[in-house]
C-alpha atoms as a PDB file:
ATOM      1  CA  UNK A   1       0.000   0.000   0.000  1.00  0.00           C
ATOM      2  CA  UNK A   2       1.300   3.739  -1.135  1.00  0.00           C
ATOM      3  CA  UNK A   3       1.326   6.228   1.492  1.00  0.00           C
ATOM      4  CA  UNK A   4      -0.511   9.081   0.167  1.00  0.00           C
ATOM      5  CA  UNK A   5       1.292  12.601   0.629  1.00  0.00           C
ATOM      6  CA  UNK A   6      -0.557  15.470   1.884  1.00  0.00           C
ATOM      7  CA  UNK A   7      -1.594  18.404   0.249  1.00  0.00           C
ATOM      8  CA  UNK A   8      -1.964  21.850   0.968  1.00  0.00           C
ATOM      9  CA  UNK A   9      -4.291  23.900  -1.208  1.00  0.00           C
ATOM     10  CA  UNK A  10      -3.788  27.939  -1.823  1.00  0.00           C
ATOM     11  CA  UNK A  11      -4.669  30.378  -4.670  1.00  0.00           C
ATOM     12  CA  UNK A  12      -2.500  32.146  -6.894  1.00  0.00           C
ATOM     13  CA  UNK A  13      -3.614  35.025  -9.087  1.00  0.00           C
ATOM     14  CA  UNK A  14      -1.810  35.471 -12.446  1.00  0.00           C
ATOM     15  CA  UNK A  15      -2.267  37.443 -15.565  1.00  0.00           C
ATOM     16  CA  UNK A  16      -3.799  35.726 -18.171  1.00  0.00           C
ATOM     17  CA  UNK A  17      -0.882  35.620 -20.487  1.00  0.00           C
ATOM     18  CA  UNK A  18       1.401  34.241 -17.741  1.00  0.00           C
ATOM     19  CA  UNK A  19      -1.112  31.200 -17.250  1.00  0.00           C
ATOM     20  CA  UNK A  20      -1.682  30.718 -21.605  1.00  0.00           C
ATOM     21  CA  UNK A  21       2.159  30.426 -21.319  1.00  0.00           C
ATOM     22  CA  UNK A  22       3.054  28.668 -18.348  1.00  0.00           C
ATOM     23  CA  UNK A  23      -0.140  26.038 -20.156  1.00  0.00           C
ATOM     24  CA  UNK A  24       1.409  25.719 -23.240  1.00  0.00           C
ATOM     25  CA  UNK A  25       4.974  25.109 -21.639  1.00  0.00           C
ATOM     26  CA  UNK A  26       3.741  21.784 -19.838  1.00  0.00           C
ATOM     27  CA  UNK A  27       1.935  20.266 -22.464  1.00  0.00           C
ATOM     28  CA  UNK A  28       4.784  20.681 -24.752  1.00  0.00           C
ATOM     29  CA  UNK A  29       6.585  19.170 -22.055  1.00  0.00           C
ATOM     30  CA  UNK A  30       3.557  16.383 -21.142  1.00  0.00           C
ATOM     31  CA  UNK A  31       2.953  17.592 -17.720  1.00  0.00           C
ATOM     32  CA  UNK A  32      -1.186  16.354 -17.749  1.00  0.00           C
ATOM     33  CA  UNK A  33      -1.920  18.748 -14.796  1.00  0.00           C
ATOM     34  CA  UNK A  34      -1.255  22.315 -13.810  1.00  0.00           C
ATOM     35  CA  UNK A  35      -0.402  21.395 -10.075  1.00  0.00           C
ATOM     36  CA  UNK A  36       2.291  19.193 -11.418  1.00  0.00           C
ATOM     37  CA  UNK A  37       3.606  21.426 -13.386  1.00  0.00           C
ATOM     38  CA  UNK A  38       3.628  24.401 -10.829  1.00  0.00           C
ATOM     39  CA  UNK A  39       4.828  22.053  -7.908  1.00  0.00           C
ATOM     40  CA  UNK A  40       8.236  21.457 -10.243  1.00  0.00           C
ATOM     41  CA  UNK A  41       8.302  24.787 -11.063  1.00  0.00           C
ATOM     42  CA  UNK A  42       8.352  25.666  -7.010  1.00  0.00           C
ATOM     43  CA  UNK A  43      10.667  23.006  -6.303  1.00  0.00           C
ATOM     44  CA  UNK A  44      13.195  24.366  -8.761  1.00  0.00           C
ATOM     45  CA  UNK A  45      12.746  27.634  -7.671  1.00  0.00           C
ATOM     46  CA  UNK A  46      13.496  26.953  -4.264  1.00  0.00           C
ATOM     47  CA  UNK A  47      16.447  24.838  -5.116  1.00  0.00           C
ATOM     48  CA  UNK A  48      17.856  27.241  -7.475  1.00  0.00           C
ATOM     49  CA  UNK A  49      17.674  30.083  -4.690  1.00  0.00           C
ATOM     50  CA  UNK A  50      19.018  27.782  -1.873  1.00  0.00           C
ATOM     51  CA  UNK A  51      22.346  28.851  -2.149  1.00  0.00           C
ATOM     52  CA  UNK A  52      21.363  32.555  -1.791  1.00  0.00           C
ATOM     53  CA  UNK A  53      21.804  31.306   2.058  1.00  0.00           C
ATOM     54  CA  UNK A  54      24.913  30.204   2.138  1.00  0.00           C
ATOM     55  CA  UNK A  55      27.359  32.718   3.261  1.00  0.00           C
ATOM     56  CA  UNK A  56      30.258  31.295   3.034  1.00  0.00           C
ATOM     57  CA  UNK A  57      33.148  29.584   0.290  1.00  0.00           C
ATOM     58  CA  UNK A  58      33.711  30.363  -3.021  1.00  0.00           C
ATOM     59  CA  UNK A  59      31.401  30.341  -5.992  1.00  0.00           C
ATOM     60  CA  UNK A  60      31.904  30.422  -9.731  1.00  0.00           C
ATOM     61  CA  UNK A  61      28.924  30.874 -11.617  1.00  0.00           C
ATOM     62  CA  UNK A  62      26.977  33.287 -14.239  1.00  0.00           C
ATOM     63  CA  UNK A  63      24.071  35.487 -13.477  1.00  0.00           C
ATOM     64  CA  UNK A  64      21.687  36.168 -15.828  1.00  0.00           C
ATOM     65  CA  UNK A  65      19.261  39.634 -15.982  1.00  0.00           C
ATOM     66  CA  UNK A  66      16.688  40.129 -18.135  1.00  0.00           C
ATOM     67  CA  UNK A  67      15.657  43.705 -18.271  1.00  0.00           C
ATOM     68  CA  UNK A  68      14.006  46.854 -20.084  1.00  0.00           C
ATOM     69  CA  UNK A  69      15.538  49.777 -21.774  1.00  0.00           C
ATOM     70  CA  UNK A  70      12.312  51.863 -20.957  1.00  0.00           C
ATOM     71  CA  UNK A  71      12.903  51.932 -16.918  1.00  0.00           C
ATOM     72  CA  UNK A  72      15.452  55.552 -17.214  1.00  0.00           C
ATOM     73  CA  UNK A  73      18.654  55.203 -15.927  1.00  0.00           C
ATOM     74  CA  UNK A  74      18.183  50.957 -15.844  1.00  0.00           C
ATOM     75  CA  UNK A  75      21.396  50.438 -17.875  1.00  0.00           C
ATOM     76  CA  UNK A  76      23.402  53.182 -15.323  1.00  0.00           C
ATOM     77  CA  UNK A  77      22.572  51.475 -12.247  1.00  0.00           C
ATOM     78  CA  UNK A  78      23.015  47.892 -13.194  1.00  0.00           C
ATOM     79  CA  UNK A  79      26.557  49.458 -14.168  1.00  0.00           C
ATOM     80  CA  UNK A  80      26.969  50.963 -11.303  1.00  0.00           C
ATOM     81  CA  UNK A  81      26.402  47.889  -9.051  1.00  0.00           C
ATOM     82  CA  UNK A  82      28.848  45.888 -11.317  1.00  0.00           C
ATOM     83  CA  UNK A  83      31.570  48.311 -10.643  1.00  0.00           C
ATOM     84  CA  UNK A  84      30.684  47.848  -7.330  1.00  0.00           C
ATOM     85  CA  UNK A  85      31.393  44.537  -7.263  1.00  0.00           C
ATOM     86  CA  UNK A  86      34.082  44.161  -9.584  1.00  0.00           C
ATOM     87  CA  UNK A  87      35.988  41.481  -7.126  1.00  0.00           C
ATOM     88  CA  UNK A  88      33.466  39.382  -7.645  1.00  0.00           C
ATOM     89  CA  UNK A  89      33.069  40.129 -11.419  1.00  0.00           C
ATOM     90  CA  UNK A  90      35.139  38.220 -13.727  1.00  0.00           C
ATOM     91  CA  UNK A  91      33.488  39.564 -17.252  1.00  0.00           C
ATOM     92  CA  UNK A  92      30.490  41.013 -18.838  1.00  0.00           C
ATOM     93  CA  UNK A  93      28.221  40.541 -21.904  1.00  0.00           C
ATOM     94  CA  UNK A  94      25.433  42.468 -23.295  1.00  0.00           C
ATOM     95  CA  UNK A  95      22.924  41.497 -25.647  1.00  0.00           C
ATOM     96  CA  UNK A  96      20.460  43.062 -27.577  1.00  0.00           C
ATOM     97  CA  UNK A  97      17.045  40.919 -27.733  1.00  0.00           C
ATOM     98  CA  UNK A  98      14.377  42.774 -28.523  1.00  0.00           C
ATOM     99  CA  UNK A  99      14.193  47.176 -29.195  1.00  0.00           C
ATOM    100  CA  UNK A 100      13.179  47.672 -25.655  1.00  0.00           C
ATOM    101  CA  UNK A 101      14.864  44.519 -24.133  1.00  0.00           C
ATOM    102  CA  UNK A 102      18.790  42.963 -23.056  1.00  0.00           C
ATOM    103  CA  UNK A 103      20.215  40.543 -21.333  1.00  0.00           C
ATOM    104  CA  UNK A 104      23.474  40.907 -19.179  1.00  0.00           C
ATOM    105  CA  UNK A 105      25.350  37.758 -18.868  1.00  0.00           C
ATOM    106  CA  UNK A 106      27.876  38.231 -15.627  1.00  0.00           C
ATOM    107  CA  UNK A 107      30.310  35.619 -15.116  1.00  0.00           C
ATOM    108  CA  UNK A 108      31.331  35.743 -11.138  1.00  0.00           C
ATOM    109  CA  UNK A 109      33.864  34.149  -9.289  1.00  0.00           C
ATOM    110  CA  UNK A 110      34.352  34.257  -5.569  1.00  0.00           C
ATOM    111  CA  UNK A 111      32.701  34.693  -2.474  1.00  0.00           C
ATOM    112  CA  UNK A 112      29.420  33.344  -1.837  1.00  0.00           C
ATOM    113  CA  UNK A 113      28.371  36.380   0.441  1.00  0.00           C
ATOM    114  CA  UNK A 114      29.181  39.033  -2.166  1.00  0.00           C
ATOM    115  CA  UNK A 115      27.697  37.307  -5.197  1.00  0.00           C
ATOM    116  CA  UNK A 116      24.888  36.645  -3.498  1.00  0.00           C
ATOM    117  CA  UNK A 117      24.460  40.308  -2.385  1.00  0.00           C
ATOM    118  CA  UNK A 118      25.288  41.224  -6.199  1.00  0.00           C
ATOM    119  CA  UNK A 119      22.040  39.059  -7.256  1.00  0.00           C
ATOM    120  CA  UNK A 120      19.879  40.485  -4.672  1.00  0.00           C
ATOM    121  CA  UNK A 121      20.842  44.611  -5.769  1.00  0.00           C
ATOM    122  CA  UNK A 122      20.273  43.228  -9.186  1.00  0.00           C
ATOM    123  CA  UNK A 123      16.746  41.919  -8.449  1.00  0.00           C
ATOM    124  CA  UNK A 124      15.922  44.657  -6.724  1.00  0.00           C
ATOM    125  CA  UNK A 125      15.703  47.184  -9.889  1.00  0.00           C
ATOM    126  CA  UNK A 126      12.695  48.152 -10.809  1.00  0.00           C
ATOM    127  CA  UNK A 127      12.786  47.525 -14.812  1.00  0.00           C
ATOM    128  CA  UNK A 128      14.866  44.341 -14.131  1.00  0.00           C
ATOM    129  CA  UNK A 129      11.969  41.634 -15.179  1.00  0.00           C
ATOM    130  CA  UNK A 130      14.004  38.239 -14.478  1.00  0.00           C
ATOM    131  CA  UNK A 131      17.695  37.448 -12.691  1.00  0.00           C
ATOM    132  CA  UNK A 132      18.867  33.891 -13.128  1.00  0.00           C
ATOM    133  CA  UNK A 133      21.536  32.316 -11.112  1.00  0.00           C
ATOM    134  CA  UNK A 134      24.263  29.328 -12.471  1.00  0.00           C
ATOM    135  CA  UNK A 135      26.833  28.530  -9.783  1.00  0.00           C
ATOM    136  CA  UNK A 136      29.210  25.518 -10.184  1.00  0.00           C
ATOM    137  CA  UNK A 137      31.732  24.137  -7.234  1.00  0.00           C
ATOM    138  CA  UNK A 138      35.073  25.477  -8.143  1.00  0.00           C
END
């Protein structure tokens, strides 16, 4: 006999478009249900921000940040953070994906405590719509 795992129901509102997308993802990927899908999604989430509380050792990684060229001044203050953090801060890349939005690709490379307070000024910005975090064990 299975044991049955317990659920805990809650309500999540979303704009249309977000749900028509976040649908279409997980039947091209054959998720049958939406909880299914969103429970993964959650679980990745959370595992993808665990390390955000670890303080300590080193960490070489990539942070991604998706943002806007309409938010004024954006582009001067995601600048100015990455000069402030330019021990961290191996090298930077720019891209141009759309007319009104860019990706910065930062590669990083040492302490956990100051990357992870580089991501969190990051996702802070307003006009800053999505930071992603890659970190690898030296």
């Amino acid at each position: 006999m299975t044991k049955k795992m317990k659920v805990t129901r809650f309500s999540v509102s979303l704009p249309p478009t977000l749900v028509e997308e976040m649908d279409k993802a997980r039947r091209s990927m054959g998720y049958e249900s939406r909880s299914k899908a969103i429970h993964d999604a959650l679980r990745s989430f959370i595992t993808e921000f665990e390390w955000m509380r670890e303080e300590t050792g080193e960490i070489t990684g990539a942070i991604l940040v998706l943002h806007y060229l309409d938010k004024p001044g954006l582009l001067n203050e995601i600048t100015s953070i990455q000069h402030k953090f330019k021990n961290v801060i191996s090298s930077t890349m720019h891209i141009h994906l759309e007319e009104n939005k860019c990706l910065e690709i930062i590669a990083v490379r040492g302490s956990a405590r100051e990357v992870k307070r580089l991501t969190q000024e990051l996702m802070a910005k307003k006009g800053v719509k999505q930071v992603k975090v890659a970190s690898l064990a030296p």
